[in-house]
PDB file of N, CA and C in Angstrom:
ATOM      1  N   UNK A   1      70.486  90.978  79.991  1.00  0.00           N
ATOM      2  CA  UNK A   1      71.784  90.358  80.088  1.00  0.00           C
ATOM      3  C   UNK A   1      72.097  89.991  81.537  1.00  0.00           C
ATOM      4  N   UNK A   2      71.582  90.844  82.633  1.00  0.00           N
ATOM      5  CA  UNK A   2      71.927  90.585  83.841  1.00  0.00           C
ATOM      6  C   UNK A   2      71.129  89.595  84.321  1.00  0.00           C
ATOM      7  N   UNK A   3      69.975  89.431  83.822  1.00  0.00           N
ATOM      8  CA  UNK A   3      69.020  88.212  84.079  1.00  0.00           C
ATOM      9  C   UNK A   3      69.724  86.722  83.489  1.00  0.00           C
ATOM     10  N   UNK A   4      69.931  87.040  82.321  1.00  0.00           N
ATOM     11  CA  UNK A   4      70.755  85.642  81.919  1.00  0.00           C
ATOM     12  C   UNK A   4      71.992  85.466  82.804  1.00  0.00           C
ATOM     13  N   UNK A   5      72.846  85.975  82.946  1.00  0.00           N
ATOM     14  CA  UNK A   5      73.942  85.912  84.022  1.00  0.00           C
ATOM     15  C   UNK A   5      73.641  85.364  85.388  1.00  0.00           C
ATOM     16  N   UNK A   6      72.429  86.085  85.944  1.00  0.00           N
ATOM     17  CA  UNK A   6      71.792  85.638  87.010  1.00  0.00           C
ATOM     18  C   UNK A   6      70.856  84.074  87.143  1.00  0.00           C
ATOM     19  N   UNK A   7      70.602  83.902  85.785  1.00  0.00           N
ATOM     20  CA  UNK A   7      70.147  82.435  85.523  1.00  0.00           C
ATOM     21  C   UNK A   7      71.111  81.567  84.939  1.00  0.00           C
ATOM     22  N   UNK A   8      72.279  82.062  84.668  1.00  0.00           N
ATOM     23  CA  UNK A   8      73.314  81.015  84.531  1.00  0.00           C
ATOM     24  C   UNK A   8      73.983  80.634  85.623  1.00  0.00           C
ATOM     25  N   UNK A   9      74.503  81.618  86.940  1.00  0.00           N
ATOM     26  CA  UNK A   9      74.627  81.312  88.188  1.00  0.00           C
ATOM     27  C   UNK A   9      74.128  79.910  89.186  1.00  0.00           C
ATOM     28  N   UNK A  10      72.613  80.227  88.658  1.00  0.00           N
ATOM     29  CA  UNK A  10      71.980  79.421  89.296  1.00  0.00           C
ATOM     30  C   UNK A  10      71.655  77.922  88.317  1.00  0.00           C
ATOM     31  N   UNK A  11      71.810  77.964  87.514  1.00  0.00           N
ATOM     32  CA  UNK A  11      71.972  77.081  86.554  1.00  0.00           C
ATOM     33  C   UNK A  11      73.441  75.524  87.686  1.00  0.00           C
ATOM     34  N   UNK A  12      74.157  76.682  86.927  1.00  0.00           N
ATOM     35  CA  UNK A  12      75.746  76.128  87.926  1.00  0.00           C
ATOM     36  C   UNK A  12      75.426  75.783  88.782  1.00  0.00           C
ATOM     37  N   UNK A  13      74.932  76.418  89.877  1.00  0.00           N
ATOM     38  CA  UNK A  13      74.502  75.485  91.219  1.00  0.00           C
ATOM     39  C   UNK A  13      73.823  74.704  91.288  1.00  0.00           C
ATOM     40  N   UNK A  14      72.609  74.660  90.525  1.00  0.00           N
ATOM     41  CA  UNK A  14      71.904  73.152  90.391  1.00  0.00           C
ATOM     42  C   UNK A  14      72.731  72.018  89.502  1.00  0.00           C
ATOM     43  N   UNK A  15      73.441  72.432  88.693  1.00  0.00           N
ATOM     44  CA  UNK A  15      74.617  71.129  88.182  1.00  0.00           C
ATOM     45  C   UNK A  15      75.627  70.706  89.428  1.00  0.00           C
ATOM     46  N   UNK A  16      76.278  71.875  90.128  1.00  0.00           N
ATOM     47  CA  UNK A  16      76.833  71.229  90.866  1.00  0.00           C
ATOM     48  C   UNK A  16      76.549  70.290  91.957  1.00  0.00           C
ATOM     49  N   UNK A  17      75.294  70.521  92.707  1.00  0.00           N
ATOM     50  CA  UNK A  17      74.504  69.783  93.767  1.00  0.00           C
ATOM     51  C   UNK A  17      74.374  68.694  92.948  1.00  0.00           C
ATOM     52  N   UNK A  18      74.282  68.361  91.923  1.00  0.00           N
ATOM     53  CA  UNK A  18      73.626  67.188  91.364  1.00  0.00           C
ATOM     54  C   UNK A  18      74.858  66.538  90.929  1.00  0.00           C
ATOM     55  N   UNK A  19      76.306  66.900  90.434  1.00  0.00           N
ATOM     56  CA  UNK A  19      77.510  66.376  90.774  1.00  0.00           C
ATOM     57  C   UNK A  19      78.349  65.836  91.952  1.00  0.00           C
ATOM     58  N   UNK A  20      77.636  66.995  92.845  1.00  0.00           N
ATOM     59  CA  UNK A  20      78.192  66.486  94.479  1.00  0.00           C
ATOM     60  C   UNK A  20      77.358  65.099  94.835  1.00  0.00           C
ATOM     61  N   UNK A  21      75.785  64.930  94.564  1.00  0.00           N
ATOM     62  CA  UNK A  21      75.656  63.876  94.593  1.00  0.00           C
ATOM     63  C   UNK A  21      75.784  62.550  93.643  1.00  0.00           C
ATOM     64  N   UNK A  22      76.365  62.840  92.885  1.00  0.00           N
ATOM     65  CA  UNK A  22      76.968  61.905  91.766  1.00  0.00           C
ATOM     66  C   UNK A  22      75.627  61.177  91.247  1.00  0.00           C
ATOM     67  N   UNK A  23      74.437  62.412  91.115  1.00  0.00           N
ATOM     68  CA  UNK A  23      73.704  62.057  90.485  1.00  0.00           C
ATOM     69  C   UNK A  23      73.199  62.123  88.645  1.00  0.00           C
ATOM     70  N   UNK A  24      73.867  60.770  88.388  1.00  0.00           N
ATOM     71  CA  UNK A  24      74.554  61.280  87.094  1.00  0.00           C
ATOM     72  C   UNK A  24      73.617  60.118  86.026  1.00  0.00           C
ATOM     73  N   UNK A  25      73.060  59.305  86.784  1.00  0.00           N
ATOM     74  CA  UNK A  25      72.906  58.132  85.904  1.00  0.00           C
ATOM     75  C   UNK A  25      71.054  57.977  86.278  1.00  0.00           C
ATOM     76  N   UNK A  26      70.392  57.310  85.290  1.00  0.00           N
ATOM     77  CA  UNK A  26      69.349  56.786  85.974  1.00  0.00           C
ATOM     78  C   UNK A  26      68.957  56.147  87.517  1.00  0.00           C
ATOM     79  N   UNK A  27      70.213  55.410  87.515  1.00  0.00           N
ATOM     80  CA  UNK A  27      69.874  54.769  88.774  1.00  0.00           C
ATOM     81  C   UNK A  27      70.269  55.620  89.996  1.00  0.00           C
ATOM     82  N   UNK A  28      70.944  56.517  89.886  1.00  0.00           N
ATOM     83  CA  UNK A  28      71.373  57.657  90.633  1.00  0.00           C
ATOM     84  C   UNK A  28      70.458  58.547  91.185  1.00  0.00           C
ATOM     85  N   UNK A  29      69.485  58.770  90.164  1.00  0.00           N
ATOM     86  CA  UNK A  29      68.243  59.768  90.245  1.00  0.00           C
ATOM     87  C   UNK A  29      67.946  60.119  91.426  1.00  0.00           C
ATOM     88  N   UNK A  30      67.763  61.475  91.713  1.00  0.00           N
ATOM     89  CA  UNK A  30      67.490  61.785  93.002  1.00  0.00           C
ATOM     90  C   UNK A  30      66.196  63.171  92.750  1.00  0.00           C
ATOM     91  N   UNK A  31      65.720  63.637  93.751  1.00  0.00           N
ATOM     92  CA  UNK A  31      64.140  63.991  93.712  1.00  0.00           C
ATOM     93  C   UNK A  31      65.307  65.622  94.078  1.00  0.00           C
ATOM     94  N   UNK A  32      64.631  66.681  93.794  1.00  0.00           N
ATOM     95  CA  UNK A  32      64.938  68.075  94.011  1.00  0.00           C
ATOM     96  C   UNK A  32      65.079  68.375  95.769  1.00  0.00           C
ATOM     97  N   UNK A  33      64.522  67.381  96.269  1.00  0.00           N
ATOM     98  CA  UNK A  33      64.156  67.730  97.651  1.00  0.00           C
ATOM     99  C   UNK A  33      65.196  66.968  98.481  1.00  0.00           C
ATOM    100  N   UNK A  34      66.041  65.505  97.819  1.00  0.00           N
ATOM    101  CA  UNK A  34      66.858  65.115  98.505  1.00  0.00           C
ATOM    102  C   UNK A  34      68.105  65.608  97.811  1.00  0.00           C
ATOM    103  N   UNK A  35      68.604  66.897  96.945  1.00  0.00           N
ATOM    104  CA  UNK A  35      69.696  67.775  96.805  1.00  0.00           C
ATOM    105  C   UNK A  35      69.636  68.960  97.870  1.00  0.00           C
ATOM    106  N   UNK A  36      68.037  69.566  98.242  1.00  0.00           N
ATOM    107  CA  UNK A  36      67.831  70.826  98.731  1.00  0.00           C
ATOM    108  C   UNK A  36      67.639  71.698  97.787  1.00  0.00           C
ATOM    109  N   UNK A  37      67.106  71.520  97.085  1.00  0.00           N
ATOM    110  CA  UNK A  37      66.954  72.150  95.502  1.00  0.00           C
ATOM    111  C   UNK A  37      65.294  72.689  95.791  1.00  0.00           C
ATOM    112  N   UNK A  38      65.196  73.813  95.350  1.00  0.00           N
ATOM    113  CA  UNK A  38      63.661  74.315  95.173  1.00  0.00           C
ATOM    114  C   UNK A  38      63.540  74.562  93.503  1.00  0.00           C
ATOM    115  N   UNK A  39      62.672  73.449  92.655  1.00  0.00           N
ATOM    116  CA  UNK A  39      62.513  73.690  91.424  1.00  0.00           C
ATOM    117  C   UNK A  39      62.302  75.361  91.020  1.00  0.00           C
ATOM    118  N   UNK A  40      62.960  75.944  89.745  1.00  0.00           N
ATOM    119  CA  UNK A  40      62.407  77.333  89.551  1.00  0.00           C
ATOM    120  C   UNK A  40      62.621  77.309  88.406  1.00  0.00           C
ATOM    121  N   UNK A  41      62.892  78.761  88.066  1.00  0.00           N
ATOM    122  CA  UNK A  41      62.628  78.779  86.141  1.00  0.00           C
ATOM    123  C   UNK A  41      64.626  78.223  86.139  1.00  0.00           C
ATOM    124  N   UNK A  42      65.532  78.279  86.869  1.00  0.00           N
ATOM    125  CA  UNK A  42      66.492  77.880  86.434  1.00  0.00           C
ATOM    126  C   UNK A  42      66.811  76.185  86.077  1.00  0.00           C
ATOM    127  N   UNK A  43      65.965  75.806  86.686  1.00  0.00           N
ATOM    128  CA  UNK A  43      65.696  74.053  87.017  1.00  0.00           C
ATOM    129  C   UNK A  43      64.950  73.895  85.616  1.00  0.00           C
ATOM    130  N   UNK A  44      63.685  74.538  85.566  1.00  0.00           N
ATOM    131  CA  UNK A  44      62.716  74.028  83.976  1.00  0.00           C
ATOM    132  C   UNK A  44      63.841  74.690  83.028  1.00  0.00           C
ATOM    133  N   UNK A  45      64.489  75.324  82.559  1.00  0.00           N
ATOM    134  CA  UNK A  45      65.500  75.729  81.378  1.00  0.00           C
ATOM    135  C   UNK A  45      66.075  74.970  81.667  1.00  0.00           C
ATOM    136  N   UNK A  46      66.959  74.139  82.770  1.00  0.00           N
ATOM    137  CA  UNK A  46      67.706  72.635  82.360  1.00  0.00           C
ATOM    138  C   UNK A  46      66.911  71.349  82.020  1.00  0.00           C
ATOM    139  N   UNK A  47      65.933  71.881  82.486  1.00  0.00           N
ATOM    140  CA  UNK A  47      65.063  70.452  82.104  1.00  0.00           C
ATOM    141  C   UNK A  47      64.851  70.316  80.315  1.00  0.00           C
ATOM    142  N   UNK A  48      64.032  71.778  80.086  1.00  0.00           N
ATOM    143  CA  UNK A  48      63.986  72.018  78.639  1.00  0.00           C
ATOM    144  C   UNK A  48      65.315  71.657  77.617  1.00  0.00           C
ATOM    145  N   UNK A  49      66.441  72.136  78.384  1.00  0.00           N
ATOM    146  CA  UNK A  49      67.483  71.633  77.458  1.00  0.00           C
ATOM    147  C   UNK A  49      68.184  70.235  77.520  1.00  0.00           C
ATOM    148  N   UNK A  50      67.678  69.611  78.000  1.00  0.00           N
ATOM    149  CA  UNK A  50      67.668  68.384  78.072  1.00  0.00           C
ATOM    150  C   UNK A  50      68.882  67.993  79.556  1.00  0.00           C
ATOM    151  N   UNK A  51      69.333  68.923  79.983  1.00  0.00           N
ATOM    152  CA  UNK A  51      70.288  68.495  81.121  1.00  0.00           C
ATOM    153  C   UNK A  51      70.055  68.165  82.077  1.00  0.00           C
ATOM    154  N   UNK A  52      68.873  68.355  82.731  1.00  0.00           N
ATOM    155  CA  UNK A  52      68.052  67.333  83.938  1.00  0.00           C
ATOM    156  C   UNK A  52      67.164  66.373  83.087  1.00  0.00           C
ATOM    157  N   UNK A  53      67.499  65.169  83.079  1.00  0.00           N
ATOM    158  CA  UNK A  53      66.337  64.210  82.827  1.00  0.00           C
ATOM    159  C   UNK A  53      65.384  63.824  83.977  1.00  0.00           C
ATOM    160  N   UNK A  54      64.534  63.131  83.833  1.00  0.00           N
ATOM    161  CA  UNK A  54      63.355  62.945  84.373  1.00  0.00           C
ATOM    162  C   UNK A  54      62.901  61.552  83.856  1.00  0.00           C
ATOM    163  N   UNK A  55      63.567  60.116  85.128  1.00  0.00           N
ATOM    164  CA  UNK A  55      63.140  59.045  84.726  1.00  0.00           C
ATOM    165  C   UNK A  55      61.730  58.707  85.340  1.00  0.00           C
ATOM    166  N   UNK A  56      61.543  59.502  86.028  1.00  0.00           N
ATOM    167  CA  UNK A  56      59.782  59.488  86.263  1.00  0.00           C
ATOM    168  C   UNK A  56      60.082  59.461  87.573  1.00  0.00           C
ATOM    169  N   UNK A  57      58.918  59.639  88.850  1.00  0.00           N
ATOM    170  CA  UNK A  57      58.458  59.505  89.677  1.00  0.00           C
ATOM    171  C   UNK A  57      59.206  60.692  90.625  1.00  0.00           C
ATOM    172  N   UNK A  58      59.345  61.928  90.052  1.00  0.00           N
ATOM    173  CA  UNK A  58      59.261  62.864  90.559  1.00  0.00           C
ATOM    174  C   UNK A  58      61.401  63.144  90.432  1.00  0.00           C
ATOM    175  N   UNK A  59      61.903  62.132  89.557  1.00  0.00           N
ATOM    176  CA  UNK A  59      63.072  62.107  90.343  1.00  0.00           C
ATOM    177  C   UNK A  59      64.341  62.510  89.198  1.00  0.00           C
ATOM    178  N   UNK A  60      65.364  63.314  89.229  1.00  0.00           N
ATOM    179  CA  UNK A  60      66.166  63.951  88.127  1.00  0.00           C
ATOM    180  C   UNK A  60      67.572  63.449  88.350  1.00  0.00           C
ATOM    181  N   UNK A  61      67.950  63.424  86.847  1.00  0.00           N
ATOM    182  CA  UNK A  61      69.692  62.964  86.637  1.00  0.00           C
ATOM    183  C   UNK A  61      70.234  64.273  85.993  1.00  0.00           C
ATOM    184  N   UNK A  62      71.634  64.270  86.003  1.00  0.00           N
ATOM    185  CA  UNK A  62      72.587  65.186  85.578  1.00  0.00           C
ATOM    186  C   UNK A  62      72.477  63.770  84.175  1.00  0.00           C
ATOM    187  N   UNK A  63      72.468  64.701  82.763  1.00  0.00           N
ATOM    188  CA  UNK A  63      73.072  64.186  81.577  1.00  0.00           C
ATOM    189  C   UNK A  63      74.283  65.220  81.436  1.00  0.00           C
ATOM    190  N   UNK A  64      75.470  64.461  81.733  1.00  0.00           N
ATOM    191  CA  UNK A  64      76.794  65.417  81.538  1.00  0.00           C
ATOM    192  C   UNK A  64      76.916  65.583  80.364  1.00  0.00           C
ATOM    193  N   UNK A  65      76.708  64.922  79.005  1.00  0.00           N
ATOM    194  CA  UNK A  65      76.947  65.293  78.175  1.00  0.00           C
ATOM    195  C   UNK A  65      75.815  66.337  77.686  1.00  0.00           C
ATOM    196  N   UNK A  66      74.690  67.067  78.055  1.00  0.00           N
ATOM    197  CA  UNK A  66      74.193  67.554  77.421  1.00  0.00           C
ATOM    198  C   UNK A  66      74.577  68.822  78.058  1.00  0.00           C
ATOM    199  N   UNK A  67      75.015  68.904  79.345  1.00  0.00           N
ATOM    200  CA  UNK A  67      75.322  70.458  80.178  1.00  0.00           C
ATOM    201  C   UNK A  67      76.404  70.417  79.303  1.00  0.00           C
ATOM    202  N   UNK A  68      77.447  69.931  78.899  1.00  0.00           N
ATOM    203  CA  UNK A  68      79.040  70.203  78.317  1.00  0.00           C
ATOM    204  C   UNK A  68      78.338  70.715  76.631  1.00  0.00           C
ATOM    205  N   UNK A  69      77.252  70.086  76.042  1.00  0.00           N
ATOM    206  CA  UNK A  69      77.050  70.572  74.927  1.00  0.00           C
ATOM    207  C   UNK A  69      75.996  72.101  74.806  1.00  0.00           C
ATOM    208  N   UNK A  70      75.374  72.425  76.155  1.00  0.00           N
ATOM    209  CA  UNK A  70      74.728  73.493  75.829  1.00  0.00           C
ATOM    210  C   UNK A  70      75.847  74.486  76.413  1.00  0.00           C
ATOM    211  N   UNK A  71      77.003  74.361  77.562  1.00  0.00           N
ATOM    212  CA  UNK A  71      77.954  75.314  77.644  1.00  0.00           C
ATOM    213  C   UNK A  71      78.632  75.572  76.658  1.00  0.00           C
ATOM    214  N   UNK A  72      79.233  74.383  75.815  1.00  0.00           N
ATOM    215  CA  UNK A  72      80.216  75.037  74.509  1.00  0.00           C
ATOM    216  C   UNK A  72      79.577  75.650  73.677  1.00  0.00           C
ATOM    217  N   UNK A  73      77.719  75.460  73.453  1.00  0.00           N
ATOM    218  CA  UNK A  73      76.720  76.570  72.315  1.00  0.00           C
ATOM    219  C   UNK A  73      77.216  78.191  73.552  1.00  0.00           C
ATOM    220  N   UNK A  74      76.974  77.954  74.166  1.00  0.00           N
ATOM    221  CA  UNK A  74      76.996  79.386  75.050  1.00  0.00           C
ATOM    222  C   UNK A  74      78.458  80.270  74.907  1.00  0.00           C
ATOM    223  N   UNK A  75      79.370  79.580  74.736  1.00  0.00           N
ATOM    224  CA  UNK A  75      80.841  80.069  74.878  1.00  0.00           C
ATOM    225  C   UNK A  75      80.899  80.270  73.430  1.00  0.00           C
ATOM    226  N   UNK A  76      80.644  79.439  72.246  1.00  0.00           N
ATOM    227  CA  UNK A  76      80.641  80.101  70.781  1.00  0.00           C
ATOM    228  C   UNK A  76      79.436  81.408  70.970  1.00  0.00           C
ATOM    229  N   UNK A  77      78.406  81.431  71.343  1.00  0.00           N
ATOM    230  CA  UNK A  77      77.692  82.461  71.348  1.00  0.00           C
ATOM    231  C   UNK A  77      78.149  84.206  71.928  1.00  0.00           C
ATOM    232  N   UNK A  78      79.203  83.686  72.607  1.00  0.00           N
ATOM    233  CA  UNK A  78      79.684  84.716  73.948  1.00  0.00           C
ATOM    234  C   UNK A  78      81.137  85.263  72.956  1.00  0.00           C
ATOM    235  N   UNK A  79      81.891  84.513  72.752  1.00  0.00           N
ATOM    236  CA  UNK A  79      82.634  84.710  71.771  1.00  0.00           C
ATOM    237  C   UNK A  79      82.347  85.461  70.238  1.00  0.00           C
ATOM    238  N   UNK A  80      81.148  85.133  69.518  1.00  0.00           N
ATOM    239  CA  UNK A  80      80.244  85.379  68.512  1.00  0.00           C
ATOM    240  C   UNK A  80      80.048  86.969  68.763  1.00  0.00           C
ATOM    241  N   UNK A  81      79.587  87.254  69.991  1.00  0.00           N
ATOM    242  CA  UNK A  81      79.214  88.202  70.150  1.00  0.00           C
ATOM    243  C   UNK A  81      80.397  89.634  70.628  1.00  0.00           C
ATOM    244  N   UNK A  82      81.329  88.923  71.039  1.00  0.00           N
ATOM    245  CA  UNK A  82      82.497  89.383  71.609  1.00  0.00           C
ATOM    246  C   UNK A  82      83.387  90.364  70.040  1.00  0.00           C
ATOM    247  N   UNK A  83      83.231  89.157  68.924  1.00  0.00           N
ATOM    248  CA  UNK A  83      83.763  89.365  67.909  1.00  0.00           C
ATOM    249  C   UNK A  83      83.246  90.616  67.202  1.00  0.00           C
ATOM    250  N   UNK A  84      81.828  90.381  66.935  1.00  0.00           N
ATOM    251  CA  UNK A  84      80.692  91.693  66.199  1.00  0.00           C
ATOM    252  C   UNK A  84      81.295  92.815  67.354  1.00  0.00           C
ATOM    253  N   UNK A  85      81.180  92.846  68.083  1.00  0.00           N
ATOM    254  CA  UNK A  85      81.247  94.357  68.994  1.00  0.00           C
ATOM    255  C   UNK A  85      82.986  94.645  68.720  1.00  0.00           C
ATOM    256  N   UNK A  86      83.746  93.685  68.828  1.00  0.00           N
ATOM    257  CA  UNK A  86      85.364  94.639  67.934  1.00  0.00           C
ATOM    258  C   UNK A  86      85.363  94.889  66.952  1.00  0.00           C
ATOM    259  N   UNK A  87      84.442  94.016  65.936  1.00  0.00           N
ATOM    260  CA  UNK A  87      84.271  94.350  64.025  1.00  0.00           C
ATOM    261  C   UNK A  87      83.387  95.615  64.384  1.00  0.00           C
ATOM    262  N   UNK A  88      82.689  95.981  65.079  1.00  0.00           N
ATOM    263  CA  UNK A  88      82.041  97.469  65.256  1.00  0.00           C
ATOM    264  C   UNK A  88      82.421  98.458  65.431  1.00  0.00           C
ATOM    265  N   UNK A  89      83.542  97.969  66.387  1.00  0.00           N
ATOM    266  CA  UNK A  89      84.514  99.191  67.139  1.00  0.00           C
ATOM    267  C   UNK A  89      85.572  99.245  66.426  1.00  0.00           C
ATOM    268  N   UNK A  90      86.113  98.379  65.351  1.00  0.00           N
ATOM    269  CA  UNK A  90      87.210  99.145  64.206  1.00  0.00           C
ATOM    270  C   UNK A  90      86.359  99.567  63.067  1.00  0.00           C
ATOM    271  N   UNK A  91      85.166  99.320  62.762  1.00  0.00           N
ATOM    272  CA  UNK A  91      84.648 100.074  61.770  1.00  0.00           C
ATOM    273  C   UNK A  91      84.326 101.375  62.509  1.00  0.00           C
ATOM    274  N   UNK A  92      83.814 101.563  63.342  1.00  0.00           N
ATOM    275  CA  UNK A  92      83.472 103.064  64.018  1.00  0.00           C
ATOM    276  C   UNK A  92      85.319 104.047  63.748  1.00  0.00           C
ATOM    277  N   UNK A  93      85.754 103.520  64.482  1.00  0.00           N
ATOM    278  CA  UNK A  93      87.061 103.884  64.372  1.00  0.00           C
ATOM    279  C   UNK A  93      87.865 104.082  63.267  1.00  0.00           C
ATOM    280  N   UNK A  94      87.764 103.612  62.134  1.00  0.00           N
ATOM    281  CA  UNK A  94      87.933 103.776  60.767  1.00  0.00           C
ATOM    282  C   UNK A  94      87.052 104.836  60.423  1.00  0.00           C
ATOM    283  N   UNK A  95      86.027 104.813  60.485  1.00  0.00           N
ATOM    284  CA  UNK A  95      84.813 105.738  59.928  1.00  0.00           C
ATOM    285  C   UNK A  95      85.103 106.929  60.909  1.00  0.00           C
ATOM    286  N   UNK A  96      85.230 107.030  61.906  1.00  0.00           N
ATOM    287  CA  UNK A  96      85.856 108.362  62.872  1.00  0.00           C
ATOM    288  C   UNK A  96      87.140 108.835  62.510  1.00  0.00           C
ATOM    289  N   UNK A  97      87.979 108.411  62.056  1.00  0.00           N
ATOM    290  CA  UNK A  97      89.382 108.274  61.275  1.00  0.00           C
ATOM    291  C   UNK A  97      89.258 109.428  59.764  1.00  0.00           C
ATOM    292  N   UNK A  98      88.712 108.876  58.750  1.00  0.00           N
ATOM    293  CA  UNK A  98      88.238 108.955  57.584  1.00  0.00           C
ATOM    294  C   UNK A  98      87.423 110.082  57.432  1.00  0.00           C
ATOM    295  N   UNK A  99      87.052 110.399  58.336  1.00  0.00           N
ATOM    296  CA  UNK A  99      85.682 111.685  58.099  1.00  0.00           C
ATOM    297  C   UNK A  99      86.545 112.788  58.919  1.00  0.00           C
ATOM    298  N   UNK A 100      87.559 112.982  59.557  1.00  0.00           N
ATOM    299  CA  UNK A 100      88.268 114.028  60.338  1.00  0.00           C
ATOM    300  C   UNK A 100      88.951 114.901  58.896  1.00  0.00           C
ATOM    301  N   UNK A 101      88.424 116.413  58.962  1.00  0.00           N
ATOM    302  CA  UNK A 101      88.883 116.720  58.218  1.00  0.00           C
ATOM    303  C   UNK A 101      91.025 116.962  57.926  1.00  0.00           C
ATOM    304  N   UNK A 102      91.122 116.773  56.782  1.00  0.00           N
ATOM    305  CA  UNK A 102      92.359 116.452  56.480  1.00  0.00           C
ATOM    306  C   UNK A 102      93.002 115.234  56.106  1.00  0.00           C
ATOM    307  N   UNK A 103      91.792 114.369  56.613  1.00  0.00           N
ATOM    308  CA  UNK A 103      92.097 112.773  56.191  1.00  0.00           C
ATOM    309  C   UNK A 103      92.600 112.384  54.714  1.00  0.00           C
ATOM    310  N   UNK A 104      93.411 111.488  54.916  1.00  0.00           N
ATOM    311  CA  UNK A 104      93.992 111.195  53.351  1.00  0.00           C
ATOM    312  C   UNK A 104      92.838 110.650  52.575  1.00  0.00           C
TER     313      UNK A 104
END
């Protein structure tokens, strides 16, 4: 979990460098080296999810719509998960409730 946190960090910062340069479009495209960017595993997981494109010749765009669609999967996921761990913690709590002797 702290690894994903730590690769979402850095995630963010390579979107933002690539917003600061309003590199957003094909023709925009700019190379990792004219952001100051050192490609790593946080760079190939945007690439994989489609949020850095790659119009060839070494050189990457921000697709805004695909960072806005893999953050809102992440925030239902975070939420998703948020939910199961309170449906856990009132069933524990019910079931800790219920088993105390004297319980109705």
């Amino acid at each position: 979990m702290v690894i994903s946190a730590v690769m979402m960090i850095k995630q963010r910062a390579i979107v933002r460098a690539f917003e600061r340069a309003a590199a957003t479009t094909v023709a925009t495209a700019c190379t990792a080296e004219q952001l100051g960017l050192k490609p790593g595993m946080a760079w190939y997981q945007l690439v994989g999810h489609a949020v850095l494109r790659c119009p060839g010749e070494g050189r990457y765009f921000l697709d805004v719509a695909s960072w806005q669609r893999l953050r809102r999967r992440r925030h239902r996921i975070a939420l998703a998960v948020v939910a199961a761990v309170l449906v856990l913690l009132g069933l524990l709590f019910v079931a800790g409730t219920l088993s105390r002797p004297g319980a109705p």
